[in-house]
Protein backbone atom coordinates (compact mmCIF):
# COMPACT_ATOMS: atom_id res chain seq x y z
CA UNK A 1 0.00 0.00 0.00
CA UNK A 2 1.69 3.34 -1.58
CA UNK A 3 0.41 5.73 0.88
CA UNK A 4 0.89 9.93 -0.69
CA UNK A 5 1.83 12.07 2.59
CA UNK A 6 0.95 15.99 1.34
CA UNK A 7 -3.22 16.16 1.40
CA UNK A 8 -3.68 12.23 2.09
CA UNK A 9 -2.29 11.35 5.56
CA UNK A 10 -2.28 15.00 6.48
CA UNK A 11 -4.55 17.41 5.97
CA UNK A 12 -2.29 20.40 4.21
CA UNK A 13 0.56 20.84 2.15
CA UNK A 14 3.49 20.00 4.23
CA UNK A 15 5.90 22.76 2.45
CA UNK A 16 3.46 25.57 2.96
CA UNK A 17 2.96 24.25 6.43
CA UNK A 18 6.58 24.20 7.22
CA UNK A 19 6.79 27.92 5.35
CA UNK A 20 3.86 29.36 6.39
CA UNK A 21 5.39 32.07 8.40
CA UNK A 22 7.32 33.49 5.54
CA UNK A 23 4.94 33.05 3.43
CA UNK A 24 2.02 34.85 5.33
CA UNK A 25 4.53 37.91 5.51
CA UNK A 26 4.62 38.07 1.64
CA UNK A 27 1.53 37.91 -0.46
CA UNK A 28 3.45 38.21 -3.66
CA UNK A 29 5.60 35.27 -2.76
CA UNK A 30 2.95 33.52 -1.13
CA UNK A 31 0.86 33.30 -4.58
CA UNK A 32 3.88 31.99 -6.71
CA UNK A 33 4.63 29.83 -4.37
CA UNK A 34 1.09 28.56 -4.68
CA UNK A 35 0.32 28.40 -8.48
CA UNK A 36 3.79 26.66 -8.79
CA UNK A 37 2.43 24.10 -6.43
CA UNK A 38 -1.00 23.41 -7.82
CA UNK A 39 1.04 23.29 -11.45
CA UNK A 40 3.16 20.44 -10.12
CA UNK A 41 -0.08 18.86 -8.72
CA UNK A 42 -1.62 19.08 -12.05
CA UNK A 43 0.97 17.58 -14.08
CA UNK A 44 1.39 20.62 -15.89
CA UNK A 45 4.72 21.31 -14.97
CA UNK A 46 7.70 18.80 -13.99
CA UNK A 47 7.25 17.78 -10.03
CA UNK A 48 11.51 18.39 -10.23
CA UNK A 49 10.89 22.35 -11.88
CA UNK A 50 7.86 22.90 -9.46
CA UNK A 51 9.85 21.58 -6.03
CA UNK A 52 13.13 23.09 -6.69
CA UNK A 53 11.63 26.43 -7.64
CA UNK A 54 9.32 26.22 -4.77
CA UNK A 55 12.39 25.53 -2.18
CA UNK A 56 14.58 28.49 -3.84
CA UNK A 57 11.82 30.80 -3.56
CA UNK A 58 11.26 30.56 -0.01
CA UNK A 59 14.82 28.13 1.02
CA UNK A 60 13.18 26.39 4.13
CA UNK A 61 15.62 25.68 7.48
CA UNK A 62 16.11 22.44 8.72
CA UNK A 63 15.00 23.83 12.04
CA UNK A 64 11.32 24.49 10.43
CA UNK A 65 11.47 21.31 8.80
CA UNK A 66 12.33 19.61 12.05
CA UNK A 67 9.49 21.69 13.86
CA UNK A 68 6.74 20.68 11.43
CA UNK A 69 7.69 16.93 11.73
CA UNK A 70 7.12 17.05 15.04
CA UNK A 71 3.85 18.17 14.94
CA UNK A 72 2.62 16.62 11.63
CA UNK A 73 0.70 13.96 13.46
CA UNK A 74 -1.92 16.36 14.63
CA UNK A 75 -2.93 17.41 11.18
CA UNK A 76 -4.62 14.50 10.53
CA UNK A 77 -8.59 12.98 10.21
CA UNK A 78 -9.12 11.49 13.77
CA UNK A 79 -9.85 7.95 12.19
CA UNK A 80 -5.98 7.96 11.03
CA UNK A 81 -4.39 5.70 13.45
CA UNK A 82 -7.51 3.06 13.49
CA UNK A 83 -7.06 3.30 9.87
CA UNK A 84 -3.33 2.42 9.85
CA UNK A 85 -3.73 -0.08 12.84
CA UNK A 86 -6.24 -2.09 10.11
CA UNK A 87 -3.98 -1.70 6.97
CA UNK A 88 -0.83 -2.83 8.66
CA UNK A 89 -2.97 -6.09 9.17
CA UNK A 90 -3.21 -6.77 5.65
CA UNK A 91 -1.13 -4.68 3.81
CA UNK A 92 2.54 -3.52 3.97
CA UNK A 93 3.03 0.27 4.39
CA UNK A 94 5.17 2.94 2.31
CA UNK A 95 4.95 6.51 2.56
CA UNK A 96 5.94 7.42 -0.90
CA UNK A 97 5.89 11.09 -1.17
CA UNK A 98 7.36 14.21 -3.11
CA UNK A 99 7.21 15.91 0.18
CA UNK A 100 10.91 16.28 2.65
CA UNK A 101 11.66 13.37 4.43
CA UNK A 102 13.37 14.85 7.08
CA UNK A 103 9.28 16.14 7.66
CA UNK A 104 8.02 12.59 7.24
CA UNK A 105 10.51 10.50 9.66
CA UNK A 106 8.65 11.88 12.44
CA UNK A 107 5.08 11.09 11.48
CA UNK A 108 6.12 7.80 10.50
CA UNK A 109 7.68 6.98 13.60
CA UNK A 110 4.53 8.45 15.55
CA UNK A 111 2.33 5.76 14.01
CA UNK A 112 5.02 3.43 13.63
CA UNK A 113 5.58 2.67 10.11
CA UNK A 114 9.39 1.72 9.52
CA UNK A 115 11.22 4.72 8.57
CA UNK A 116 13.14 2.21 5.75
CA UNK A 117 9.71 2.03 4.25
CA UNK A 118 9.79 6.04 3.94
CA UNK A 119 11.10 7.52 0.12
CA UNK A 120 10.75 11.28 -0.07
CA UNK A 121 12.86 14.49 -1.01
CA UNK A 122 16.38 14.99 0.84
CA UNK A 123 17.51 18.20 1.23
CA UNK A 124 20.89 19.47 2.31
CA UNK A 125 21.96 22.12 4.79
CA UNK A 126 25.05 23.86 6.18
CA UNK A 127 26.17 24.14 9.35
CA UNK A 128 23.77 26.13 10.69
CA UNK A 129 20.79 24.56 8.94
CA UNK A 130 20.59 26.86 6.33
CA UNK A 131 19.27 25.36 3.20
CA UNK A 132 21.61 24.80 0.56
CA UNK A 133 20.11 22.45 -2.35
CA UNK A 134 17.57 19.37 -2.99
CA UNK A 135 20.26 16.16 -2.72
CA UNK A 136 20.20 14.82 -6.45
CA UNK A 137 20.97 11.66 -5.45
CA UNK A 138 18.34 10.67 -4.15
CA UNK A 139 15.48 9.57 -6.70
CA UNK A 140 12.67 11.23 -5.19
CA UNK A 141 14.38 14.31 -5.95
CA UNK A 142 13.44 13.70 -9.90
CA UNK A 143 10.04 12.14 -9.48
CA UNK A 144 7.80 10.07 -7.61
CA UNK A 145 7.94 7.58 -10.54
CA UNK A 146 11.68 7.07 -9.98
CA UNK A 147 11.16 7.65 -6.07
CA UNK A 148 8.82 4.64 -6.16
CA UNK A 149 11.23 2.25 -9.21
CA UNK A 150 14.04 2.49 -6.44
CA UNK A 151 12.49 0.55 -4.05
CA UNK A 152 10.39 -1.74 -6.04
CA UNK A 153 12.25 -4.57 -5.74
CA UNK A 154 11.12 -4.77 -2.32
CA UNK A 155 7.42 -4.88 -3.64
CA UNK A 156 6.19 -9.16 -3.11
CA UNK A 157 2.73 -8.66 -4.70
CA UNK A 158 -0.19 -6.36 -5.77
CA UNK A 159 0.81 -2.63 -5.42
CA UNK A 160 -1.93 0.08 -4.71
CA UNK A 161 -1.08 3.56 -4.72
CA UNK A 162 -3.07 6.24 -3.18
CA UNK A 163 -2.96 9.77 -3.24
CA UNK A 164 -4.33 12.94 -4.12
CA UNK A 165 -2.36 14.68 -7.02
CA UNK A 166 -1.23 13.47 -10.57
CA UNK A 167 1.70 11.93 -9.87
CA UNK A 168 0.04 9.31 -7.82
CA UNK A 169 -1.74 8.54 -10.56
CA UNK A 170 1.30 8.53 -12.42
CA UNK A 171 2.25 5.33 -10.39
CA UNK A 172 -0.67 3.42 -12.00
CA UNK A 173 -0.28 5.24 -15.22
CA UNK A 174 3.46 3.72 -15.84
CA UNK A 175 2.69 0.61 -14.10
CA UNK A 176 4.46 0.35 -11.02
CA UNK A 177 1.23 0.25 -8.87
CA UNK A 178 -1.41 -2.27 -10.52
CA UNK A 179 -4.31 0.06 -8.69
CA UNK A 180 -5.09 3.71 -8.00
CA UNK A 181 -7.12 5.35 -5.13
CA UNK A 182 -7.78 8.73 -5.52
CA UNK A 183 -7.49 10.30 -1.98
CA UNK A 184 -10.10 13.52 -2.07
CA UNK A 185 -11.12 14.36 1.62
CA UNK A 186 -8.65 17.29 1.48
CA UNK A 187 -8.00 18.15 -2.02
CA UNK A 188 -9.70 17.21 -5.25
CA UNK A 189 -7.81 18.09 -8.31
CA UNK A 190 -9.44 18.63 -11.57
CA UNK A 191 -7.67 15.79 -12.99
CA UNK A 192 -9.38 13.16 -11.17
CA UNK A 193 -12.36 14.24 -12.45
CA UNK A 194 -11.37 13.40 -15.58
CA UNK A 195 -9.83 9.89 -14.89
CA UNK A 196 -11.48 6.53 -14.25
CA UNK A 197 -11.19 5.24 -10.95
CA UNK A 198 -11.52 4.47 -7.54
CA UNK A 199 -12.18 7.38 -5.33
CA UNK A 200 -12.05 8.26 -1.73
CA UNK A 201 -13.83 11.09 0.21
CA UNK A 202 -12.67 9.80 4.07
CA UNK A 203 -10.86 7.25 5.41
CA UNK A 204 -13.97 5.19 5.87
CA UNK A 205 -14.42 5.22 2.04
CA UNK A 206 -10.80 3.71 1.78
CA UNK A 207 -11.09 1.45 3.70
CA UNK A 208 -14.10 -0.24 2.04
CA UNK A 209 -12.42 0.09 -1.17
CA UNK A 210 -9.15 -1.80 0.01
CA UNK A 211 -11.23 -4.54 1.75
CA UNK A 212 -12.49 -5.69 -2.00
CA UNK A 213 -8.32 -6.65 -1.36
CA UNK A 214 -8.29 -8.36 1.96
């Protein structure tokens, strides 16, 4: 079970969470920061060209990051951890997200899902914790597609990915997941409208879907 983190398991966006304070301050700012995001959401622009220009604009600490993944567990639909208790009884868990992972440890380790089974964007910082640059290493940092192809391997039967934006969908569109949930209790992008399948308005919904699996 592909589980999306930004708008699935938690309620918001966690990069305008974790910037919220500067962007609040700047209006301007705030609302390219914003149609760069729902852009990337939409598939209209590369997720790589809407992250990285998303992190220069605003060039998040590791301190804020830090701060956010310790709270990221409240932002979330009170059924969560009931939810999550009942998946991890028939399906094995992966947060695979374009989000930071240094965000998502945290929230993993609050409902304990294994951090190894955690692929998101690294970022890299000086000294100080000042933001430097997205680590191009690692996969995620490209796409979700490639995010997800690295750990694959580990991947013993049916996959099902679920999530709110396009490149969740993307996962079922190039194969790697053999079904797609769309997650909509939070967001609901035009594009789902516009695509045939399974769809989600709570985590009650979900779960009845996945059960035609159990």
């Amino acid at each position: 079970l592909l589980l999306d983190f930004d708008s699935t398991l938690i309620s918001k966006e966690s990069l305008e969470e974790i910037l919220f304070p500067i962007l609040n301050q700047n209006r301007t700012l705030k609302r390219e920061f914003d149609e760069l995001t729902k852009k990337g959401m939409e598939g209209k622009i590369p997720f790589h060209e809407s992250l990285s220009k998303r992190l220069n604009l605003a060039k998040p600490s590791l301190q804020e990051i830090t701060a956010f993944g310790r709270r990221a567990h409240e932002l979330v639909s009170p059924d969560l951890k009931n939810f999550l208790k009942w998946s991890k009884l028939h399906f094995e868990i992966w947060i695979i997200s374009g989000g930071l992972k240094q965000a998502i440890m945290p929230f993993a380790e609050h409902f304990f899902i294994p951090t190894k089974h955690v692929v998101g964007v690294e970022l890299k910082f000086d000294s100080d914790g000042n933001f430097l640059s997205i680590d191009a290493n690692n996969p995620a940092s490209q796409s979700k597609i490639l995010a997800a192809k690295s750990v694959k391997h580990h991947f013993k039967s049916e996959v099902i990915a679920v999530g709110d934006g396009f490149t969740d969908f993307e996962l079922y569109q190039q194969g790697i997941a053999t079904q797609f949930i769309a997650y909509t209790e939070f967001a609901e992008r035009d594009f789902i409208k516009k695509v045939n399948c399974n769809k989600a308005q709570n985590l009650k919904e979900l779960k009845e879907i996945l059960s035609l699996w159990v």
